[in-house]
N, C-alpha and C. Protein backbone atom coordinates (compact mmCIF):
# COMPACT_ATOMS: atom_id res chain seq x y z
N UNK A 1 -7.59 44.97 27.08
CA UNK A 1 -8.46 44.94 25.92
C UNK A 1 -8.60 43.49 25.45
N UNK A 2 -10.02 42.95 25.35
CA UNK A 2 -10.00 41.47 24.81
C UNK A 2 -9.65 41.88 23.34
N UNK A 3 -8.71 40.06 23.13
CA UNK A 3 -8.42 39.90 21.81
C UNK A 3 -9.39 39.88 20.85
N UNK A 4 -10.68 39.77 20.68
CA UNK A 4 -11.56 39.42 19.82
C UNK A 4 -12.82 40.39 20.69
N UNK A 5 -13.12 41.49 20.23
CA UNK A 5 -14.63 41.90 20.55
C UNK A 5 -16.20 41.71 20.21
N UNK A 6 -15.90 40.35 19.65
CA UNK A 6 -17.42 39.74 19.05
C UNK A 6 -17.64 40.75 17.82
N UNK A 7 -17.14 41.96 17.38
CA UNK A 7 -18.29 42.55 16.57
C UNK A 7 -18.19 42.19 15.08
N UNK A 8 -17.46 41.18 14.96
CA UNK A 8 -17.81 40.31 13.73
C UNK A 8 -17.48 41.27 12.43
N UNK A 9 -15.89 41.68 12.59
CA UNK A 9 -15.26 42.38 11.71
C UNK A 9 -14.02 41.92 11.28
N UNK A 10 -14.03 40.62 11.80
CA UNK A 10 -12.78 39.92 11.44
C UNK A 10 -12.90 38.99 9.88
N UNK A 11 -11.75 39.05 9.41
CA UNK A 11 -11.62 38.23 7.94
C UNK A 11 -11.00 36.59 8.22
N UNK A 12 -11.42 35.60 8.28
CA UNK A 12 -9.77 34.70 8.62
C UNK A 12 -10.00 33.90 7.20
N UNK A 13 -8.88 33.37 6.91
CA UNK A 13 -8.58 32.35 6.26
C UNK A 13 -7.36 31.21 6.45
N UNK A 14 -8.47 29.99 6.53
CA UNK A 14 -7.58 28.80 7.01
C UNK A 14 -7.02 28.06 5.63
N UNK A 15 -5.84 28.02 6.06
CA UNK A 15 -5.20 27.00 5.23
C UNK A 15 -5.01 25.50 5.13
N UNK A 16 -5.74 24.70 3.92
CA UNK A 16 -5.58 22.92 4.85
C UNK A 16 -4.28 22.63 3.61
N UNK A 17 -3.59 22.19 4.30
CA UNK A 17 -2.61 21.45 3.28
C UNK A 17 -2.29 19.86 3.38
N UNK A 18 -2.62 18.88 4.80
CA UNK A 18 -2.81 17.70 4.69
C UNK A 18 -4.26 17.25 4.29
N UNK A 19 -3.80 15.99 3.88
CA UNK A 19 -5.17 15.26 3.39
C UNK A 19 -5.03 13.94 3.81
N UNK A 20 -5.75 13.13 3.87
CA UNK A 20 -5.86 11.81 3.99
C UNK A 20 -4.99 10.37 4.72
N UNK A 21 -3.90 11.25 4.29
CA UNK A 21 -2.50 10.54 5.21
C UNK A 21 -2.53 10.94 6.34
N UNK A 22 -3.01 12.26 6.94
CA UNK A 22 -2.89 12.68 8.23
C UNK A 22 -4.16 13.37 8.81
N UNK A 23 -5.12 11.95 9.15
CA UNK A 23 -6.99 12.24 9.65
C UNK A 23 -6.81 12.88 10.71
N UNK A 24 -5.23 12.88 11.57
CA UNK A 24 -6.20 14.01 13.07
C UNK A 24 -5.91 15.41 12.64
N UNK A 25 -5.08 15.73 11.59
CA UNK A 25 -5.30 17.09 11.04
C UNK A 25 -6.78 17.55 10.56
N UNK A 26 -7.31 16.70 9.61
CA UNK A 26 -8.57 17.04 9.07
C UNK A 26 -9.65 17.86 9.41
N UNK A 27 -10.11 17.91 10.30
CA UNK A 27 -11.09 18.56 11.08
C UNK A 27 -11.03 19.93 11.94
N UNK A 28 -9.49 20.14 12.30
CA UNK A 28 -9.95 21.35 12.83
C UNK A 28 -9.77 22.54 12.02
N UNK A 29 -9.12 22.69 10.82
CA UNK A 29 -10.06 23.80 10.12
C UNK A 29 -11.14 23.76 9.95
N UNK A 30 -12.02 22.85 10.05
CA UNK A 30 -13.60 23.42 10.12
C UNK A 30 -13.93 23.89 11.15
N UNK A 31 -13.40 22.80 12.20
CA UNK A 31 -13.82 23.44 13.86
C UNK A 31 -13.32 24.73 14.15
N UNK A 32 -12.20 25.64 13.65
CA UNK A 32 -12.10 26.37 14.10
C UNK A 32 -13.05 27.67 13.38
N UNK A 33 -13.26 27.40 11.95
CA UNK A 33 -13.71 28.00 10.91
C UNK A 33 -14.79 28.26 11.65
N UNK A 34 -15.74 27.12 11.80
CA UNK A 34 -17.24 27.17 12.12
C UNK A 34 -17.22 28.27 13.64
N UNK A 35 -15.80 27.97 14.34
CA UNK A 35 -16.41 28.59 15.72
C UNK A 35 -16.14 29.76 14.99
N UNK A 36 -14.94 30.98 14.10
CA UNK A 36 -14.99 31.96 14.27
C UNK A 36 -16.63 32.24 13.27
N UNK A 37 -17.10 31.62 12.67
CA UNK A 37 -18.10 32.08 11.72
C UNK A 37 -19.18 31.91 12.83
N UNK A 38 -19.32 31.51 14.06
CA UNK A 38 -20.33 31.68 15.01
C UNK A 38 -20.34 32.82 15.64
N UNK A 39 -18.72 33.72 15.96
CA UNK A 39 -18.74 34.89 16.17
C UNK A 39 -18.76 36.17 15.22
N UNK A 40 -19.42 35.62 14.12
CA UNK A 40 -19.33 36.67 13.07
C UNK A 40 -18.63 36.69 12.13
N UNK A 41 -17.28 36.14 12.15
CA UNK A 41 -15.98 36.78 10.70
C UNK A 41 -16.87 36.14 10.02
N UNK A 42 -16.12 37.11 8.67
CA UNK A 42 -16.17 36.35 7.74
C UNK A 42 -15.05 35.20 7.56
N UNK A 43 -14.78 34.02 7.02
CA UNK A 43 -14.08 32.86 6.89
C UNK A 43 -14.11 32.06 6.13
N UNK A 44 -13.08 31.89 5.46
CA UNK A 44 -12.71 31.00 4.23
C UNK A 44 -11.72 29.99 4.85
N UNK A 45 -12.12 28.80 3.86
CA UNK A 45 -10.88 27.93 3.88
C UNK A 45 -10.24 27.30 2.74
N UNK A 46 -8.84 27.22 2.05
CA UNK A 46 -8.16 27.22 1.14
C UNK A 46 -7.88 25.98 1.08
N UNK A 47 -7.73 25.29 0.23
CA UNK A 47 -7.39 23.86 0.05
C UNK A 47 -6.33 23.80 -0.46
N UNK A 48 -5.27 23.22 -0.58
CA UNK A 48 -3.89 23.01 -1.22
C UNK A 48 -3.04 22.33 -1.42
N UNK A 49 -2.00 21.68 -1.80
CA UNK A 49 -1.12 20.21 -1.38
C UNK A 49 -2.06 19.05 -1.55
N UNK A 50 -2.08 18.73 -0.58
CA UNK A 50 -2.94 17.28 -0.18
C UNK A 50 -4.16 17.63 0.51
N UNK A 51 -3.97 18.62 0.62
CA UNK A 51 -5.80 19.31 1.35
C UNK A 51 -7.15 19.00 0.64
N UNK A 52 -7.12 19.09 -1.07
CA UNK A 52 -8.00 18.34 -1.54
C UNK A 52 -8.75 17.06 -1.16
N UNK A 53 -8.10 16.39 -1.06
CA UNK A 53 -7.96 14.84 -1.12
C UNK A 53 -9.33 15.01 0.49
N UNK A 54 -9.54 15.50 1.15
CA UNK A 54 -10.48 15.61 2.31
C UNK A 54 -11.47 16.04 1.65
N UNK A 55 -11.88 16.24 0.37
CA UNK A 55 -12.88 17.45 0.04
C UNK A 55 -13.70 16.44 -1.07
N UNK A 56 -13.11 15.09 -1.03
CA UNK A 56 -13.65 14.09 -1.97
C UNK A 56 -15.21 13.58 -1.46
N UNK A 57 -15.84 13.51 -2.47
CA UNK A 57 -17.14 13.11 -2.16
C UNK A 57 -17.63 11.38 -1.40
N UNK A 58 -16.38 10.55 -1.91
CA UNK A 58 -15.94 9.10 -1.55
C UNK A 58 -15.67 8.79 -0.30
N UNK A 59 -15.04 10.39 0.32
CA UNK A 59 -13.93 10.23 1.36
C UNK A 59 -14.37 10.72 2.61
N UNK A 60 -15.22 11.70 2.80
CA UNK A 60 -16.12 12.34 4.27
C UNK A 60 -17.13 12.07 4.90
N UNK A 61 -17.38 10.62 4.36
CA UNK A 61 -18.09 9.90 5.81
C UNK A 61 -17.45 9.03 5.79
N UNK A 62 -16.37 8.54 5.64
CA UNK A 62 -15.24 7.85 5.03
C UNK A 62 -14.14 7.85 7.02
N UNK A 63 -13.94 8.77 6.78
CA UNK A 63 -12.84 9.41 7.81
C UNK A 63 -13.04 10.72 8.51
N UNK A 64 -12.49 10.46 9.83
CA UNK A 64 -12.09 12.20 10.58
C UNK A 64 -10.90 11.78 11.36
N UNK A 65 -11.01 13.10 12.73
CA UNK A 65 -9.90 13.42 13.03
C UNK A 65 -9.22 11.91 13.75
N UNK A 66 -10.03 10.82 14.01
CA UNK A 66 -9.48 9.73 14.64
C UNK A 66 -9.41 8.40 13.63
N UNK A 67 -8.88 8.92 12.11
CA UNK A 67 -9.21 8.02 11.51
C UNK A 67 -10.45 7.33 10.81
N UNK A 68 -10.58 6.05 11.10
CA UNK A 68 -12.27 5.52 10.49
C UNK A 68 -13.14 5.30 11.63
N UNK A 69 -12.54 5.43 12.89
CA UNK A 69 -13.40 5.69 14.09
C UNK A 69 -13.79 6.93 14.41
N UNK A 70 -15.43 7.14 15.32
CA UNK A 70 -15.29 8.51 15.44
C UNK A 70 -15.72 9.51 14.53
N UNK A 71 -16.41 10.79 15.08
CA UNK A 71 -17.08 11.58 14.18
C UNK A 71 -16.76 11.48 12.81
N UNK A 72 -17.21 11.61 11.62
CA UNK A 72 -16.73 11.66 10.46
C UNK A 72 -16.50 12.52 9.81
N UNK A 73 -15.93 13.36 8.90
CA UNK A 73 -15.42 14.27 8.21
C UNK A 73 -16.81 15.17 8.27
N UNK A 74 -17.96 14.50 7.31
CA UNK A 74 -18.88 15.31 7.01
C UNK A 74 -19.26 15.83 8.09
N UNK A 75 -19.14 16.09 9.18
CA UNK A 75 -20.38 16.14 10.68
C UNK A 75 -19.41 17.77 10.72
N UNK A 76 -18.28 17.94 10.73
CA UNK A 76 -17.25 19.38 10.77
C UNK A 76 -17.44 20.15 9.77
N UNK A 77 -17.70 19.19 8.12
CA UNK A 77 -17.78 20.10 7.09
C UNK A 77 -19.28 20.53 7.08
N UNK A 78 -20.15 20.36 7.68
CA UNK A 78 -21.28 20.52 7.73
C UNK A 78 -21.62 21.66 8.33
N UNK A 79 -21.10 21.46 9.37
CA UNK A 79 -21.24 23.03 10.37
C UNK A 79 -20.66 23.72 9.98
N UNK A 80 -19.43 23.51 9.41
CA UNK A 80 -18.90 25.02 8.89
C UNK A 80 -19.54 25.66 7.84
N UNK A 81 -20.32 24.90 6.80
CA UNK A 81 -20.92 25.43 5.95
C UNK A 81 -22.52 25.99 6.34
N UNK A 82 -22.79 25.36 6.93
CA UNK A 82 -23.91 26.00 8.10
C UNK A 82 -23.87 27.44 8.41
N UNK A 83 -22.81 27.74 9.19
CA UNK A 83 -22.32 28.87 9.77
C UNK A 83 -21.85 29.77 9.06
N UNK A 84 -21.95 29.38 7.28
CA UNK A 84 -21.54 30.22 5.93
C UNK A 84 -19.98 30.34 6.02
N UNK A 85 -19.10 29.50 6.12
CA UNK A 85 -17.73 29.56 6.06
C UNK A 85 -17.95 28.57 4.36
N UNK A 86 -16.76 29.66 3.32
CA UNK A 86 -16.92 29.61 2.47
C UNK A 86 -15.68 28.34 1.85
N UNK A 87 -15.77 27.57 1.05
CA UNK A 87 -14.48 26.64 0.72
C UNK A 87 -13.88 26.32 -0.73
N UNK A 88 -12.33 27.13 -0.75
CA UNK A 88 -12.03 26.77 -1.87
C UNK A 88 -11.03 25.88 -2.32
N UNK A 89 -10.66 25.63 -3.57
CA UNK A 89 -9.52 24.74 -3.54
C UNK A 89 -8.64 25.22 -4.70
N UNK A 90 -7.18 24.69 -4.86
CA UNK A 90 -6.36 25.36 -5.22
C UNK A 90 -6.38 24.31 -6.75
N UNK A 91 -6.55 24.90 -8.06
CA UNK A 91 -6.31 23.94 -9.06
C UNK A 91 -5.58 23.29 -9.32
N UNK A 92 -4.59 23.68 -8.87
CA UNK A 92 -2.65 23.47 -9.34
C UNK A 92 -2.84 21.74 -8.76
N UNK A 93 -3.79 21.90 -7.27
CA UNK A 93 -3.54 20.72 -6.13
C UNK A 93 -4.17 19.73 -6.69
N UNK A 94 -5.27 20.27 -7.57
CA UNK A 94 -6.34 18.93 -7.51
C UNK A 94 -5.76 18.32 -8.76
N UNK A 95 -4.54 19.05 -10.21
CA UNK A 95 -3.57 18.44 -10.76
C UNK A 95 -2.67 17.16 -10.01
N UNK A 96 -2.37 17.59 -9.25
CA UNK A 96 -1.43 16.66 -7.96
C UNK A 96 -1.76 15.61 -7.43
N UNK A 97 -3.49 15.78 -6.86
CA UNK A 97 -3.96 14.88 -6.24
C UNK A 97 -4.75 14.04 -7.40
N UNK A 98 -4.65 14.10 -8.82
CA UNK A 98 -5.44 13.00 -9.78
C UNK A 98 -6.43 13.69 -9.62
N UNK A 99 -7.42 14.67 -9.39
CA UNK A 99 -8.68 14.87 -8.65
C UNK A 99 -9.54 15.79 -9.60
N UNK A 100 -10.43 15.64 -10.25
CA UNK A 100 -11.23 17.06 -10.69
C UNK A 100 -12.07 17.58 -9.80
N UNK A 101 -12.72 18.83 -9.93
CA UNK A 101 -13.65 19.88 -9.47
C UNK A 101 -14.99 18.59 -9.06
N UNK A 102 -15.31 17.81 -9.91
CA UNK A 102 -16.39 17.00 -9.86
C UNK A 102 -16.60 15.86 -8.69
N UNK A 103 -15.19 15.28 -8.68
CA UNK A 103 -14.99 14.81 -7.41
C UNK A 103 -14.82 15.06 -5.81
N UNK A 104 -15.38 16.46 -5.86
CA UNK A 104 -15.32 17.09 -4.79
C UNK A 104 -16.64 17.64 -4.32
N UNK A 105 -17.15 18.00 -3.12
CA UNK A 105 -18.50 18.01 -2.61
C UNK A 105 -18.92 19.34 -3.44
N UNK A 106 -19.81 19.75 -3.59
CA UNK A 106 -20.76 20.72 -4.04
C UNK A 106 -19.89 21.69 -3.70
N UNK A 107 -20.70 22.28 -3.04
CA UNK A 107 -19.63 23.25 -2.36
C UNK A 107 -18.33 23.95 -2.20
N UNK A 108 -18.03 23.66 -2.95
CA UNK A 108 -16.11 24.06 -3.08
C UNK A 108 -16.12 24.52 -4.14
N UNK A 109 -15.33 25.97 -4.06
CA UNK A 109 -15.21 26.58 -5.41
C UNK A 109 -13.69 26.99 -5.99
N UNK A 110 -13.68 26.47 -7.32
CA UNK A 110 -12.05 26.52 -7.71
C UNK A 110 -11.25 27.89 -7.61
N UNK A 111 -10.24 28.27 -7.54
CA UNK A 111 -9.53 29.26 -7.67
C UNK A 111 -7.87 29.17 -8.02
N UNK A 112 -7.58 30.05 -8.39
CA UNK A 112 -6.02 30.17 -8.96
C UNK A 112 -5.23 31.00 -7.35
N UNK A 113 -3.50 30.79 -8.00
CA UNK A 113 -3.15 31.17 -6.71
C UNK A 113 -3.31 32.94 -6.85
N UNK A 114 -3.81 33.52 -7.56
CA UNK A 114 -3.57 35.28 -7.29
C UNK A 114 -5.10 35.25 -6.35
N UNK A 115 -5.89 34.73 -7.07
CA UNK A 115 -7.25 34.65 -5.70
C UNK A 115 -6.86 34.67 -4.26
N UNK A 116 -5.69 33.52 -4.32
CA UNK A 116 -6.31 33.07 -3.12
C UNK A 116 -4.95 34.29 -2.47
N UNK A 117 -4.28 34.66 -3.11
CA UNK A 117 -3.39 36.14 -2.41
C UNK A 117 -3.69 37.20 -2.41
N UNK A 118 -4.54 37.18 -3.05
CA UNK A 118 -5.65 38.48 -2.69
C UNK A 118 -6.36 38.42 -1.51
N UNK A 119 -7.32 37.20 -1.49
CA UNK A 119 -7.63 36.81 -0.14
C UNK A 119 -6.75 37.06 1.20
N UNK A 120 -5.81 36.15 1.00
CA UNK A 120 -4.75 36.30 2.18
C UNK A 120 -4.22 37.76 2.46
N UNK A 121 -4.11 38.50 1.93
CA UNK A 121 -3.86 39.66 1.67
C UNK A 121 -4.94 40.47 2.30
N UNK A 122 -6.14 40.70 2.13
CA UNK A 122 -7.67 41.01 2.59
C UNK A 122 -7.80 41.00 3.93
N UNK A 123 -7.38 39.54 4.67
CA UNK A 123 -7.78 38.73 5.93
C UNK A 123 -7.08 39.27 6.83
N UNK A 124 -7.56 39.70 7.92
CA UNK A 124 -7.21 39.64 9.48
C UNK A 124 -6.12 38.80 9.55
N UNK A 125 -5.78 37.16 9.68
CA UNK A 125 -5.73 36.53 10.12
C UNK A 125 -4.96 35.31 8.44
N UNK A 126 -4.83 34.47 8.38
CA UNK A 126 -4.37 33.50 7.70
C UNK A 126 -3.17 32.63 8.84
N UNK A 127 -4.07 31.30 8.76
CA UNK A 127 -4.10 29.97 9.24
C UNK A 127 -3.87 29.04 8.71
N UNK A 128 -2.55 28.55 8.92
CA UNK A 128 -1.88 27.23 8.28
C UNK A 128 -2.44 26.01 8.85
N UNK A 129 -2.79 24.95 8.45
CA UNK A 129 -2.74 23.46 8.81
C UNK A 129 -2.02 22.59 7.91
């Protein structure tokens, strides 16, 4: 029996918890996000720790997974949002990281932690980075 039958009934949610200190992390929660949202799931990705700090409006054509060389942040967050993979971030984090809601791309919507355990809770699947 294949692991995945395309019929686009899967939930995932990725978890980013580095940010900025560690660019070859950055990118593949989108890459992976965007590929399962090409086969249908639905897919979220959670921001948290230092995961913010990637979600800065200053910072994603700024950097990717090779540093300041090399595709840039925005070119991953792009497609995933393309492909309707949804992105939130954790409030507690953006306390942590100096950061408000404003400093962060459009797109990202705040949440508390019972959200996002409900979510996790919901999902097929939950994905640490």
């Amino acid at each position: 029996m294949p692991f995945f039958t395309g019929e686009g009934e899967g939930k995932i949610v990725y978890v980013q918890t580095h940010g900025v200190n560690d660019p070859g992390r950055s990118a593949t929660p989108f890459f992976l996000a965007a590929s399962a949202a090409a086969m249908e799931c639905e897919v979220k990705i959670y921001f948290t720790m230092y995961g913010p700090q990637l979600l800065q409006k200053e910072i994603i054509d700024k950097i990717g997974p090779k540093g300041d060389t090399g595709q840039k942040l925005r070119y991953f967050i792009d497609q995933a949002l393309e492909l309707g993979v949804d992105l939130y971030v954790c409030q507690p984090s953006l306390d942590l990281n100096d950061l408000a809601i404003e400093d962060l791309i459009d797109e990202v919507q705040m949440i508390g932690g019972a959200a996002f355990n409900e979510m996790a809770m919901e999902a097929d699947a939950v994905v640490s980075f």
